[in-house]
PDB file of N, CA and C in Angstrom:
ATOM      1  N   UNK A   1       0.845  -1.176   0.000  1.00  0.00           N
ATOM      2  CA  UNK A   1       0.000   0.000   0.000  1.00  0.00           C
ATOM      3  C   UNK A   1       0.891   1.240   0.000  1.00  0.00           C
ATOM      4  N   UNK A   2       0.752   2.559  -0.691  1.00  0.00           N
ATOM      5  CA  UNK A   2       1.619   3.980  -0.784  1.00  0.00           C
ATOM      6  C   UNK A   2       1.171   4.240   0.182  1.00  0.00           C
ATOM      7  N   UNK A   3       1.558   5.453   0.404  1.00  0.00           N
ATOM      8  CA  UNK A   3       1.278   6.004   1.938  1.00  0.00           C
ATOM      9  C   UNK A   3       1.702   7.603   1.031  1.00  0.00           C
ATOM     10  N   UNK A   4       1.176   8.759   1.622  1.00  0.00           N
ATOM     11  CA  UNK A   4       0.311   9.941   1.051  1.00  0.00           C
ATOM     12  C   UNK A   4       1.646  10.417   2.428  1.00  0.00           C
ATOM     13  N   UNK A   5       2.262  11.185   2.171  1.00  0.00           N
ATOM     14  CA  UNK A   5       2.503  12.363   3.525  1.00  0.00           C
ATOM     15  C   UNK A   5       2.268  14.078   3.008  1.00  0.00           C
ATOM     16  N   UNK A   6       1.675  14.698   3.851  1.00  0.00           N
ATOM     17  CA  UNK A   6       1.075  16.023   3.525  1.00  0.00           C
ATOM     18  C   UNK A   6       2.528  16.634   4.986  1.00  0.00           C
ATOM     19  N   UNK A   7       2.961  18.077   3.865  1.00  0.00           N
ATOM     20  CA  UNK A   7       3.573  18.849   4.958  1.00  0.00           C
ATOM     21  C   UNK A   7       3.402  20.165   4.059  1.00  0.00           C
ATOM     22  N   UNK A   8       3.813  21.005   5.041  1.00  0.00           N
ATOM     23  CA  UNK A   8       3.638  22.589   4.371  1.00  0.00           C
ATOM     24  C   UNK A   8       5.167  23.077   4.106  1.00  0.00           C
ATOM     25  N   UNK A   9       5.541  23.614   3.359  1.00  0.00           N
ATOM     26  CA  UNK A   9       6.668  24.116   2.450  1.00  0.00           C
ATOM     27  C   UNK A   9       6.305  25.159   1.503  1.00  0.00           C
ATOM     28  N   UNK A  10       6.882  26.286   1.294  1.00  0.00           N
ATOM     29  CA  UNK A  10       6.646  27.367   0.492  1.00  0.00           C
ATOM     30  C   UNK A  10       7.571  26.636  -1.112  1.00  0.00           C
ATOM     31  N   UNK A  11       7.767  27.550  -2.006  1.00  0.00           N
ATOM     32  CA  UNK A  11       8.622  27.288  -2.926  1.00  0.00           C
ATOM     33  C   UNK A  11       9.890  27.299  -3.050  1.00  0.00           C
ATOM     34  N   UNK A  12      10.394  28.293  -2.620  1.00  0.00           N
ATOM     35  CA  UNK A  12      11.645  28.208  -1.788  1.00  0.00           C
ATOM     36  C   UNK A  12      12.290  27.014  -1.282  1.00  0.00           C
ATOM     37  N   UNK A  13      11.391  26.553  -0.104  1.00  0.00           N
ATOM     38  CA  UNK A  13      11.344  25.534   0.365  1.00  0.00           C
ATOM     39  C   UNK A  13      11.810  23.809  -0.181  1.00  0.00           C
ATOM     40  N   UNK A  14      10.767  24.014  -1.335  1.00  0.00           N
ATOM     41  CA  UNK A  14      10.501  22.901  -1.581  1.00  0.00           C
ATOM     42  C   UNK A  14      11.616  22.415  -2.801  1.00  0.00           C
ATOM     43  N   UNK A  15      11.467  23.989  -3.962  1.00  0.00           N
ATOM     44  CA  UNK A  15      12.619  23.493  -4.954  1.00  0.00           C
ATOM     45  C   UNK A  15      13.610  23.007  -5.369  1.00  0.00           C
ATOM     46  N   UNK A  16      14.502  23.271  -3.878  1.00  0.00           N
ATOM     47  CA  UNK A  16      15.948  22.844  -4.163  1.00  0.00           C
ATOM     48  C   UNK A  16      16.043  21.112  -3.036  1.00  0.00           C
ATOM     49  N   UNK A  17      14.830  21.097  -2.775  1.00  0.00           N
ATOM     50  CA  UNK A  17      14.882  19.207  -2.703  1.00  0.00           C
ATOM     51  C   UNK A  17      14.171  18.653  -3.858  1.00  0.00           C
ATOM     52  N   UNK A  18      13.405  19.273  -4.460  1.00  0.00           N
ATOM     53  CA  UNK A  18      13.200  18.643  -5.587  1.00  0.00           C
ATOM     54  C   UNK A  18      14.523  18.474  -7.059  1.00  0.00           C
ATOM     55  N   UNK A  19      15.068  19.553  -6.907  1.00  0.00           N
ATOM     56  CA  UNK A  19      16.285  19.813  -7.649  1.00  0.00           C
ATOM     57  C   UNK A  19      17.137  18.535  -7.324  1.00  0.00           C
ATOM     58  N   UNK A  20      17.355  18.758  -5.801  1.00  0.00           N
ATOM     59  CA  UNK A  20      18.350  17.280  -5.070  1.00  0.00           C
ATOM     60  C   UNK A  20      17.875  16.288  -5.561  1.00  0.00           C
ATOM     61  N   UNK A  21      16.912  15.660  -5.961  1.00  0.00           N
ATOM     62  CA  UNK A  21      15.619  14.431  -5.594  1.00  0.00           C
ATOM     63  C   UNK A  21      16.675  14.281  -7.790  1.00  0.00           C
ATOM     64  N   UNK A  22      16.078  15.174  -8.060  1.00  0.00           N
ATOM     65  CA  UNK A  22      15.842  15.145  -9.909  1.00  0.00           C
ATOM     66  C   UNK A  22      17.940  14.346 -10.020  1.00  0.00           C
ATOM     67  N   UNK A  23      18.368  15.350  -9.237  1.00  0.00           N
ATOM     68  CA  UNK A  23      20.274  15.108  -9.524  1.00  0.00           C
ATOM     69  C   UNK A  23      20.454  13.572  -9.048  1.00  0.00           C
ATOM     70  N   UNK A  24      19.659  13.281  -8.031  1.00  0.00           N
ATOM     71  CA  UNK A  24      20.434  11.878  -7.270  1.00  0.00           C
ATOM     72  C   UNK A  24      19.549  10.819  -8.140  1.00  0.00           C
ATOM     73  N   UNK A  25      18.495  10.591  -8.771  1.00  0.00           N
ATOM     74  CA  UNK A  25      17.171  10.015  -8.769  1.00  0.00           C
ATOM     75  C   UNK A  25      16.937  10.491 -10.569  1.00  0.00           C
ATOM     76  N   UNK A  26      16.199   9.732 -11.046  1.00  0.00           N
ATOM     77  CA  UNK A  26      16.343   9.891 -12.823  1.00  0.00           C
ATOM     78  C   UNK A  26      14.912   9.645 -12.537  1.00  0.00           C
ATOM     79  N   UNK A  27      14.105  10.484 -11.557  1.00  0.00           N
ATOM     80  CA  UNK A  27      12.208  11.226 -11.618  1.00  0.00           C
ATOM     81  C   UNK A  27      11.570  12.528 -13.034  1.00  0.00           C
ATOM     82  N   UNK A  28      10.742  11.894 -13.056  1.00  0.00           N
ATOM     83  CA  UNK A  28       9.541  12.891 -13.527  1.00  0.00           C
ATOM     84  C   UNK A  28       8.426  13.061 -12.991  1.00  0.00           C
ATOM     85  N   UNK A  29       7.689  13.742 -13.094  1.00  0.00           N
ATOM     86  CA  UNK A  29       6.328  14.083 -12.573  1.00  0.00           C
ATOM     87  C   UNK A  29       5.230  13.976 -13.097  1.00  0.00           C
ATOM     88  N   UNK A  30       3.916  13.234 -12.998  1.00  0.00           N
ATOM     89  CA  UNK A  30       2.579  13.385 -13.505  1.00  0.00           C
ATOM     90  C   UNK A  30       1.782  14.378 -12.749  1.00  0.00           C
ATOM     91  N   UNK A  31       0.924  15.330 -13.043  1.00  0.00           N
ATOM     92  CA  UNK A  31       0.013  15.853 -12.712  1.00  0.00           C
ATOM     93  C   UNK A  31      -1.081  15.068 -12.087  1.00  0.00           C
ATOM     94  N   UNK A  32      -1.489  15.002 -11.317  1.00  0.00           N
ATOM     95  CA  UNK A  32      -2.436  14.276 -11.289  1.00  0.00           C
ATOM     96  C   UNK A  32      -4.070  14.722 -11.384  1.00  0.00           C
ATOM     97  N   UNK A  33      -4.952  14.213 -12.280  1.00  0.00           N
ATOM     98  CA  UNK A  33      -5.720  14.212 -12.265  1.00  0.00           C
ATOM     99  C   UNK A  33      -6.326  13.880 -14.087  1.00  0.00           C
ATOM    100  N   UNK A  34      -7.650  14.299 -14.410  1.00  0.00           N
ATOM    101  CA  UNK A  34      -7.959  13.672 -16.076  1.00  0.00           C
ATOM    102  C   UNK A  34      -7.631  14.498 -17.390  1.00  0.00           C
ATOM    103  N   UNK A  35      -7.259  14.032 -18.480  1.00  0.00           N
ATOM    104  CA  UNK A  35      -6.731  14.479 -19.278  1.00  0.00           C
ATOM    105  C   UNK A  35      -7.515  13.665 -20.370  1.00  0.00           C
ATOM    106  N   UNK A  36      -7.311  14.248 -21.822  1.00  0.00           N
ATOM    107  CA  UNK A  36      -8.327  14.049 -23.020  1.00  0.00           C
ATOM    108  C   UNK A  36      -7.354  13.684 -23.867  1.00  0.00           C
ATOM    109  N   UNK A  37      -6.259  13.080 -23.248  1.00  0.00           N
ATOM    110  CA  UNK A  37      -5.211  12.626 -24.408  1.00  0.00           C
ATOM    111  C   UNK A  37      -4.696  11.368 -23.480  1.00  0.00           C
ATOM    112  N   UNK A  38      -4.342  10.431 -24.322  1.00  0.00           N
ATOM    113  CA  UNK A  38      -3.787   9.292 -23.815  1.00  0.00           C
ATOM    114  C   UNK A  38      -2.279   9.286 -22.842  1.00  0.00           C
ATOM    115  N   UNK A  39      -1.555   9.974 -23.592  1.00  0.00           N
ATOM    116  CA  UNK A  39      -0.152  10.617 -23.322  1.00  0.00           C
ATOM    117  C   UNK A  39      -0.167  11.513 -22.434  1.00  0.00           C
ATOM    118  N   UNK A  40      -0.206  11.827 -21.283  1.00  0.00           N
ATOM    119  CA  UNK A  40      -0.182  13.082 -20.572  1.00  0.00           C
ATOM    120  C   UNK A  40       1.380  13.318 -20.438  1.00  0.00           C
ATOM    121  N   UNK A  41       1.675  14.670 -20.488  1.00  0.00           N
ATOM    122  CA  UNK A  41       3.077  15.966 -20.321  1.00  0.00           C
ATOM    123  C   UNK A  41       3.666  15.065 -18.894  1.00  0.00           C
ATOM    124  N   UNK A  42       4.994  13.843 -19.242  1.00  0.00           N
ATOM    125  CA  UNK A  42       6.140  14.079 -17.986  1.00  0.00           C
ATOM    126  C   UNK A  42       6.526  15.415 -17.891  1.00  0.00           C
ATOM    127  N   UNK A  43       7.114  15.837 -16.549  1.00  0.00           N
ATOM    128  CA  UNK A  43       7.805  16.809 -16.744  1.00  0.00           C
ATOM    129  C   UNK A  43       9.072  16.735 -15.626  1.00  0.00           C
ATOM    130  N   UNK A  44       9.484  17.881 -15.346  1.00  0.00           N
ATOM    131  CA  UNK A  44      10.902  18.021 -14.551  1.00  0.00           C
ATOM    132  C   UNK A  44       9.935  18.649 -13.392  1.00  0.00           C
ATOM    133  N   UNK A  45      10.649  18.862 -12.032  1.00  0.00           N
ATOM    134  CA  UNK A  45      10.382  19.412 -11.167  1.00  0.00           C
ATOM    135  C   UNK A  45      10.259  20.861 -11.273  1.00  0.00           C
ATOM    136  N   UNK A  46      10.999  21.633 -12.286  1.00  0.00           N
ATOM    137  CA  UNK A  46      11.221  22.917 -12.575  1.00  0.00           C
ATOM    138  C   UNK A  46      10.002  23.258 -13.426  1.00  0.00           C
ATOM    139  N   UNK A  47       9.099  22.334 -13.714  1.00  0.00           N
ATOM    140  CA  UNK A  47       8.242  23.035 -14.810  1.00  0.00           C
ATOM    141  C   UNK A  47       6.959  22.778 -13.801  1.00  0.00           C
ATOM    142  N   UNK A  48       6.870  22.639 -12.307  1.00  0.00           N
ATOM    143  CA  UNK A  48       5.715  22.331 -11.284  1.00  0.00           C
ATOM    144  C   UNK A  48       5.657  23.721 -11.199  1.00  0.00           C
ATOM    145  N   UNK A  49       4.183  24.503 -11.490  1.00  0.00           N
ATOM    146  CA  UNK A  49       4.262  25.334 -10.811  1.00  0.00           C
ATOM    147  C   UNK A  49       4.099  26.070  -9.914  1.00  0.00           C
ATOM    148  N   UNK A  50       4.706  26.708  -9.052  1.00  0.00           N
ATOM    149  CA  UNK A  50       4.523  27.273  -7.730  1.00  0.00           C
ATOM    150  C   UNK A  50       4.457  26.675  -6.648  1.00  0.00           C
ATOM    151  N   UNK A  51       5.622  24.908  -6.810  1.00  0.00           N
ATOM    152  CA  UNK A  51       5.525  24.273  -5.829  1.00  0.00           C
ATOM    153  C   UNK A  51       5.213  24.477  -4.368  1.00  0.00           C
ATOM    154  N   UNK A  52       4.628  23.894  -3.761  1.00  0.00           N
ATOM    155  CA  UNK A  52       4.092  24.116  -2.574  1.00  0.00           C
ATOM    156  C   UNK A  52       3.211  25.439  -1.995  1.00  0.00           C
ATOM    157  N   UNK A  53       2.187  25.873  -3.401  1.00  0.00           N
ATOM    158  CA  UNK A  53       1.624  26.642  -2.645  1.00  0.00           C
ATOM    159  C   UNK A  53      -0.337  25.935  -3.290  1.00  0.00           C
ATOM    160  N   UNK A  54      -0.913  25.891  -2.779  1.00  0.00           N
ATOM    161  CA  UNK A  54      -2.464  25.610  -3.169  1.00  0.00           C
ATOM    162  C   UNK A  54      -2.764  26.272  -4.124  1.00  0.00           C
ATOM    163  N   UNK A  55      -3.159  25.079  -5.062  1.00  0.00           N
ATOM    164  CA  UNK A  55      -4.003  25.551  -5.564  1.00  0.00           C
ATOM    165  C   UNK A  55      -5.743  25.945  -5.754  1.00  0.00           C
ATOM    166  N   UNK A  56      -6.031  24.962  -4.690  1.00  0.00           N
ATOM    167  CA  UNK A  56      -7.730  25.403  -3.839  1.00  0.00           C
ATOM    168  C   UNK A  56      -7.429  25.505  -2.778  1.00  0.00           C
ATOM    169  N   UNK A  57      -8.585  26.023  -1.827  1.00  0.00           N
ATOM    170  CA  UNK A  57      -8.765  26.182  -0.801  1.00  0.00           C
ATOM    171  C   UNK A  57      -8.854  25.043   0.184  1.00  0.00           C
ATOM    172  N   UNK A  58      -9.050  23.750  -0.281  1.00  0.00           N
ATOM    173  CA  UNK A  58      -9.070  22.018   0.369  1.00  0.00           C
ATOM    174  C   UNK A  58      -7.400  21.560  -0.869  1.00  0.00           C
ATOM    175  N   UNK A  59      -6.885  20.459   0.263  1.00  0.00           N
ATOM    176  CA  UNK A  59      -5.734  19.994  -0.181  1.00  0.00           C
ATOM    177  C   UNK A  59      -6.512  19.111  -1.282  1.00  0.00           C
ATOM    178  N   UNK A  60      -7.858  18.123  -1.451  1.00  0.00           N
ATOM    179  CA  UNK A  60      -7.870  17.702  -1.925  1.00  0.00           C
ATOM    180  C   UNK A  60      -8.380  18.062  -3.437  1.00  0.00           C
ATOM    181  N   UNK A  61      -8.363  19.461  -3.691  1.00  0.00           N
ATOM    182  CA  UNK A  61      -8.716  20.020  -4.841  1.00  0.00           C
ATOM    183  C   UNK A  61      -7.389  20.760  -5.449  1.00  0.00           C
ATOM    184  N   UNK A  62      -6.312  20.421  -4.573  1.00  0.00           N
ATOM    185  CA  UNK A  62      -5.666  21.343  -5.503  1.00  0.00           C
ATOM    186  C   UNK A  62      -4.310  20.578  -5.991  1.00  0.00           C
ATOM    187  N   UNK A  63      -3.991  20.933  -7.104  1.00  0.00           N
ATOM    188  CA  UNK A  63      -2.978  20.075  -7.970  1.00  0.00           C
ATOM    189  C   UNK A  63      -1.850  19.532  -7.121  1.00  0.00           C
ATOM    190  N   UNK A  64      -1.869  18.101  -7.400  1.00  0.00           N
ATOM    191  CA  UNK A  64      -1.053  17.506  -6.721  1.00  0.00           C
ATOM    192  C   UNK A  64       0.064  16.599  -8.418  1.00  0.00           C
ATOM    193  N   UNK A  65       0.984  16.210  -7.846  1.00  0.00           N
ATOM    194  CA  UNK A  65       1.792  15.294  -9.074  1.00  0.00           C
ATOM    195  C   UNK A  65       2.342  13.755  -8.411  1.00  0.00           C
ATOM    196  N   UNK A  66       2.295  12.887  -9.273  1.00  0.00           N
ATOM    197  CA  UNK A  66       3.157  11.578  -9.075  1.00  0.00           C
ATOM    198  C   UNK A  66       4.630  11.636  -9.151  1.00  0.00           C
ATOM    199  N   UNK A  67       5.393  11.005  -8.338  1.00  0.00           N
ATOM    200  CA  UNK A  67       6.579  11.005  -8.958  1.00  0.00           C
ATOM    201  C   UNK A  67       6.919   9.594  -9.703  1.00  0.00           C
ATOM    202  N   UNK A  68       7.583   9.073 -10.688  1.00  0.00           N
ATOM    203  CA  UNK A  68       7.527   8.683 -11.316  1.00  0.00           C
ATOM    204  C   UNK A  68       9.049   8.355 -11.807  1.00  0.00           C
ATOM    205  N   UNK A  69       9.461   7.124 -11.764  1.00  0.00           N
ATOM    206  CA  UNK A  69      11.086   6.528 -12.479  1.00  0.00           C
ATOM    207  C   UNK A  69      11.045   7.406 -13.577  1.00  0.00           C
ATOM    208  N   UNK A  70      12.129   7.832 -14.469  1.00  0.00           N
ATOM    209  CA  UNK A  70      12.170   8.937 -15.836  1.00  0.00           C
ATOM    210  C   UNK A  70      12.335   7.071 -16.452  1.00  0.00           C
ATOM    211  N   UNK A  71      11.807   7.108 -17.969  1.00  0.00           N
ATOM    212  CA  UNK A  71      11.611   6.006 -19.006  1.00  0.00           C
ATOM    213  C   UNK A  71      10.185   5.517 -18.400  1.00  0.00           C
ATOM    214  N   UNK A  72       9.313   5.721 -17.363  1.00  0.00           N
ATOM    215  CA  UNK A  72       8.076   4.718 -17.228  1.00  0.00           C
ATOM    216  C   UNK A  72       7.275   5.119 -18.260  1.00  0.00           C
ATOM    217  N   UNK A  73       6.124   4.928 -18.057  1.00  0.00           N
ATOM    218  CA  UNK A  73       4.694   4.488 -18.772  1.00  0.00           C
ATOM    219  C   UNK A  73       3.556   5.006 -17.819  1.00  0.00           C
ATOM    220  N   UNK A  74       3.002   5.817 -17.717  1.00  0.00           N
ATOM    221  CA  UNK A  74       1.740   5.678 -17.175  1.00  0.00           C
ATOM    222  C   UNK A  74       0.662   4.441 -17.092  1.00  0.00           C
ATOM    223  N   UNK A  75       0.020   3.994 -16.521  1.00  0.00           N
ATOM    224  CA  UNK A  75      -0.642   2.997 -16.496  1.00  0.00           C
ATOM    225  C   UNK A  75      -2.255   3.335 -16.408  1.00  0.00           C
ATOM    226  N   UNK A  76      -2.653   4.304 -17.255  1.00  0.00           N
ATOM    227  CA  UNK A  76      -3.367   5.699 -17.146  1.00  0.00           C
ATOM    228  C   UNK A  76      -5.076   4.487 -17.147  1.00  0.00           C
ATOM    229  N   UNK A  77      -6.248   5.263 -16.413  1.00  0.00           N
ATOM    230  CA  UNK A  77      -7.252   4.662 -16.091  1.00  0.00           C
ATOM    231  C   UNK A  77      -8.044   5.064 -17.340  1.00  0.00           C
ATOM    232  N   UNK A  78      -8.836   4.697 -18.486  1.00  0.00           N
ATOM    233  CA  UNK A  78      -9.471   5.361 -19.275  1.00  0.00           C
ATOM    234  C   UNK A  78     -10.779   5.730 -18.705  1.00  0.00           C
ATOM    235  N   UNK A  79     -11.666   6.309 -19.107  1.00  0.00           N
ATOM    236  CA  UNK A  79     -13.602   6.267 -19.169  1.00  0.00           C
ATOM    237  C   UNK A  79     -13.733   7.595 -19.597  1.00  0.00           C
ATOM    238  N   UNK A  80     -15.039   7.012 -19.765  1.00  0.00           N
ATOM    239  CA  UNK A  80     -16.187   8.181 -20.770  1.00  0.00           C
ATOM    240  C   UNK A  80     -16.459   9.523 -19.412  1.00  0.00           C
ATOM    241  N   UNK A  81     -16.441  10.361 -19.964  1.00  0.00           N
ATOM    242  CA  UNK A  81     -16.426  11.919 -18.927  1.00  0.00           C
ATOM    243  C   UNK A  81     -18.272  11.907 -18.896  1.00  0.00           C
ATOM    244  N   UNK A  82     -18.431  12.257 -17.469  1.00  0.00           N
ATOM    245  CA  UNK A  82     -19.813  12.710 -17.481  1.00  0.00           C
ATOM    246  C   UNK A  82     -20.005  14.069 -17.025  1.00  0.00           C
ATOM    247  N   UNK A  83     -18.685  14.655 -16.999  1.00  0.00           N
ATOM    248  CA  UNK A  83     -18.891  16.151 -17.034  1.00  0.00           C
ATOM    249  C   UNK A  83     -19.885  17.523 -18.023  1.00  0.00           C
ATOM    250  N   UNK A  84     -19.944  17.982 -18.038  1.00  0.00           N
ATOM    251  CA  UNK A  84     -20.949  18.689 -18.237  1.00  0.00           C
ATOM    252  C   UNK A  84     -20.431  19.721 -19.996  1.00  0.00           C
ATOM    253  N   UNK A  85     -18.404  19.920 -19.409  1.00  0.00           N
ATOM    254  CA  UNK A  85     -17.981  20.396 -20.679  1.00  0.00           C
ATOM    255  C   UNK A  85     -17.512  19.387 -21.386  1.00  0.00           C
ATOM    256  N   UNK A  86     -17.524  17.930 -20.760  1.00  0.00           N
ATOM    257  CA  UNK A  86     -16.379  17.171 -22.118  1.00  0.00           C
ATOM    258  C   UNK A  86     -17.554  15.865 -21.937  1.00  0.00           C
ATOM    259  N   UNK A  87     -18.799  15.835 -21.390  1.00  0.00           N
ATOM    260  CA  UNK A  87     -19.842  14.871 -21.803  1.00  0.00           C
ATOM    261  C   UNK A  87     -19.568  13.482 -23.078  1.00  0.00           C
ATOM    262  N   UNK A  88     -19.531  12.431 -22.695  1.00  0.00           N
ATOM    263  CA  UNK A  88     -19.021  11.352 -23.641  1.00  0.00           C
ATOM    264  C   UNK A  88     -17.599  11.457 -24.637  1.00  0.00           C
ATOM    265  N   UNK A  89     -16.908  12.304 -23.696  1.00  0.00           N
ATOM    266  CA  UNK A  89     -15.728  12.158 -24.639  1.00  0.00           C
ATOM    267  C   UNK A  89     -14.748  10.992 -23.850  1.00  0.00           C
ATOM    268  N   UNK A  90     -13.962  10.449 -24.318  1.00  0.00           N
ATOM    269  CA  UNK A  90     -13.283   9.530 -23.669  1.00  0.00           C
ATOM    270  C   UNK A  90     -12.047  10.154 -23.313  1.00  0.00           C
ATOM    271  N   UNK A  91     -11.697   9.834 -21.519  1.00  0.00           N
ATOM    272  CA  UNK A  91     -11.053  10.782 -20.703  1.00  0.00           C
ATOM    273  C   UNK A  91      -9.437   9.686 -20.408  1.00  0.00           C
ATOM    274  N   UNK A  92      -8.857   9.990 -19.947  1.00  0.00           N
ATOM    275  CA  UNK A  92      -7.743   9.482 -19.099  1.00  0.00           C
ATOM    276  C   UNK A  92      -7.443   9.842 -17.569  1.00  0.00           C
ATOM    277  N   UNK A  93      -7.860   8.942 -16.665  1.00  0.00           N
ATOM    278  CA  UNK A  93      -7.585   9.330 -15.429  1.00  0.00           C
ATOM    279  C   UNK A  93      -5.941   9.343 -15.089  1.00  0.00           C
ATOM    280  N   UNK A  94      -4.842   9.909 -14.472  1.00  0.00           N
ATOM    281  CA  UNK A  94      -3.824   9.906 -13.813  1.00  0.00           C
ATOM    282  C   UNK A  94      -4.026   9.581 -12.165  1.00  0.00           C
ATOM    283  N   UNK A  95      -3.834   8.635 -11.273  1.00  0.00           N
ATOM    284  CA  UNK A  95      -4.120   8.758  -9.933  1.00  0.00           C
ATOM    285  C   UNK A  95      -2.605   7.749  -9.445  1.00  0.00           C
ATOM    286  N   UNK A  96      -2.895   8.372  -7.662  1.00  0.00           N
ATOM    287  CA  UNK A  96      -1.656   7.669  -7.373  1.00  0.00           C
ATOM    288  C   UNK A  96      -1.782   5.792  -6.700  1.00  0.00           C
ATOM    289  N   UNK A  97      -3.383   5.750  -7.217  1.00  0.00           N
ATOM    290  CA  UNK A  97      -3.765   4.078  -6.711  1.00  0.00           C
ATOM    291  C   UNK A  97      -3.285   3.249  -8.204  1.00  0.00           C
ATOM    292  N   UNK A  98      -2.829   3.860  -9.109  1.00  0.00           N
ATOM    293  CA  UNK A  98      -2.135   3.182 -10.529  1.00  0.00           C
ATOM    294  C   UNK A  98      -1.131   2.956 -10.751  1.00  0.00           C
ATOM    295  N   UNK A  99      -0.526   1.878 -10.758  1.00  0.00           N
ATOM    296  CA  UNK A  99       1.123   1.542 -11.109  1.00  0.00           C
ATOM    297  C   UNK A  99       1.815   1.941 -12.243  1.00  0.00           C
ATOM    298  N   UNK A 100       2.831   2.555 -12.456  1.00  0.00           N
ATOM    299  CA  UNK A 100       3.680   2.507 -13.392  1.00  0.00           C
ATOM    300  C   UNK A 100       4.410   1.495 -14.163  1.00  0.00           C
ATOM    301  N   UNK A 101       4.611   1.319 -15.312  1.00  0.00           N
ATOM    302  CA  UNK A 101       5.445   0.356 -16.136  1.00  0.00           C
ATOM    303  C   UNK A 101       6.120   0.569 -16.612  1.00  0.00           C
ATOM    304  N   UNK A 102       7.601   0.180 -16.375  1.00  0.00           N
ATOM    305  CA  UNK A 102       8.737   0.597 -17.044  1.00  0.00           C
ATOM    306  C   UNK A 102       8.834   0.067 -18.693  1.00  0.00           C
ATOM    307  N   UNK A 103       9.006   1.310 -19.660  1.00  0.00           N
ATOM    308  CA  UNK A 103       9.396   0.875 -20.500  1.00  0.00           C
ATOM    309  C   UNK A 103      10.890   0.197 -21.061  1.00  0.00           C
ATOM    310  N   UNK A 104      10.732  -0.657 -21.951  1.00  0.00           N
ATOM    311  CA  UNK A 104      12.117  -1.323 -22.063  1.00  0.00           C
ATOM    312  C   UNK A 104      12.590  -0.503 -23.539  1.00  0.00           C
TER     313      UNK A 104
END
């Protein structure tokens, strides 16, 4: 089972362990949450933005990311959106209950 730890850190804060994390560690980052493309944007720690500050007012609304081996695969959840702007379009979930697969 993952285990979730929540702490508070400004940007300042947070960047130059993510910087450390990126130098020692060959990570990328998923966004987490749904996307309308199969492929969702890896990225570097430098392209998060405004690490550690909310983006809603509840932790659980506001952008969070996976970290992720650099070469994986998303193991991305598909389904049909019953949202209101993207109604029957077929979505891609990102979450952190989904395993990664290393590509060879």
């Amino acid at each position: 089972m993952m285990k979730q730890i929540l702490f508070f850190a400004t940007p300042n804060d947070i960047q130059p362990i993510i910087s450390a994390l990126e130098t020692t560690n060959k990570i990328v980052f998923a966004r987490v949450g749904s996307y309308d493309i199969k492929d969702p944007p890896l990225i570097s720690g430098a392209e998060i933005p405004n690490p550690g500050v909310a983006t809603n007012e509840t932790a659980s609304g506001s952008d969070s990311y996976l970290v992720v081996p650099a070469g994986s695969r998303l193991n991305l959840h598909p389904y049909t959106s019953e949202d209101s702007d993207t109604f029957g379009r077929k979505m891609w979930s990102v979450y952190s209950g989904l395993m990664t697969s290393l590509l060879k």
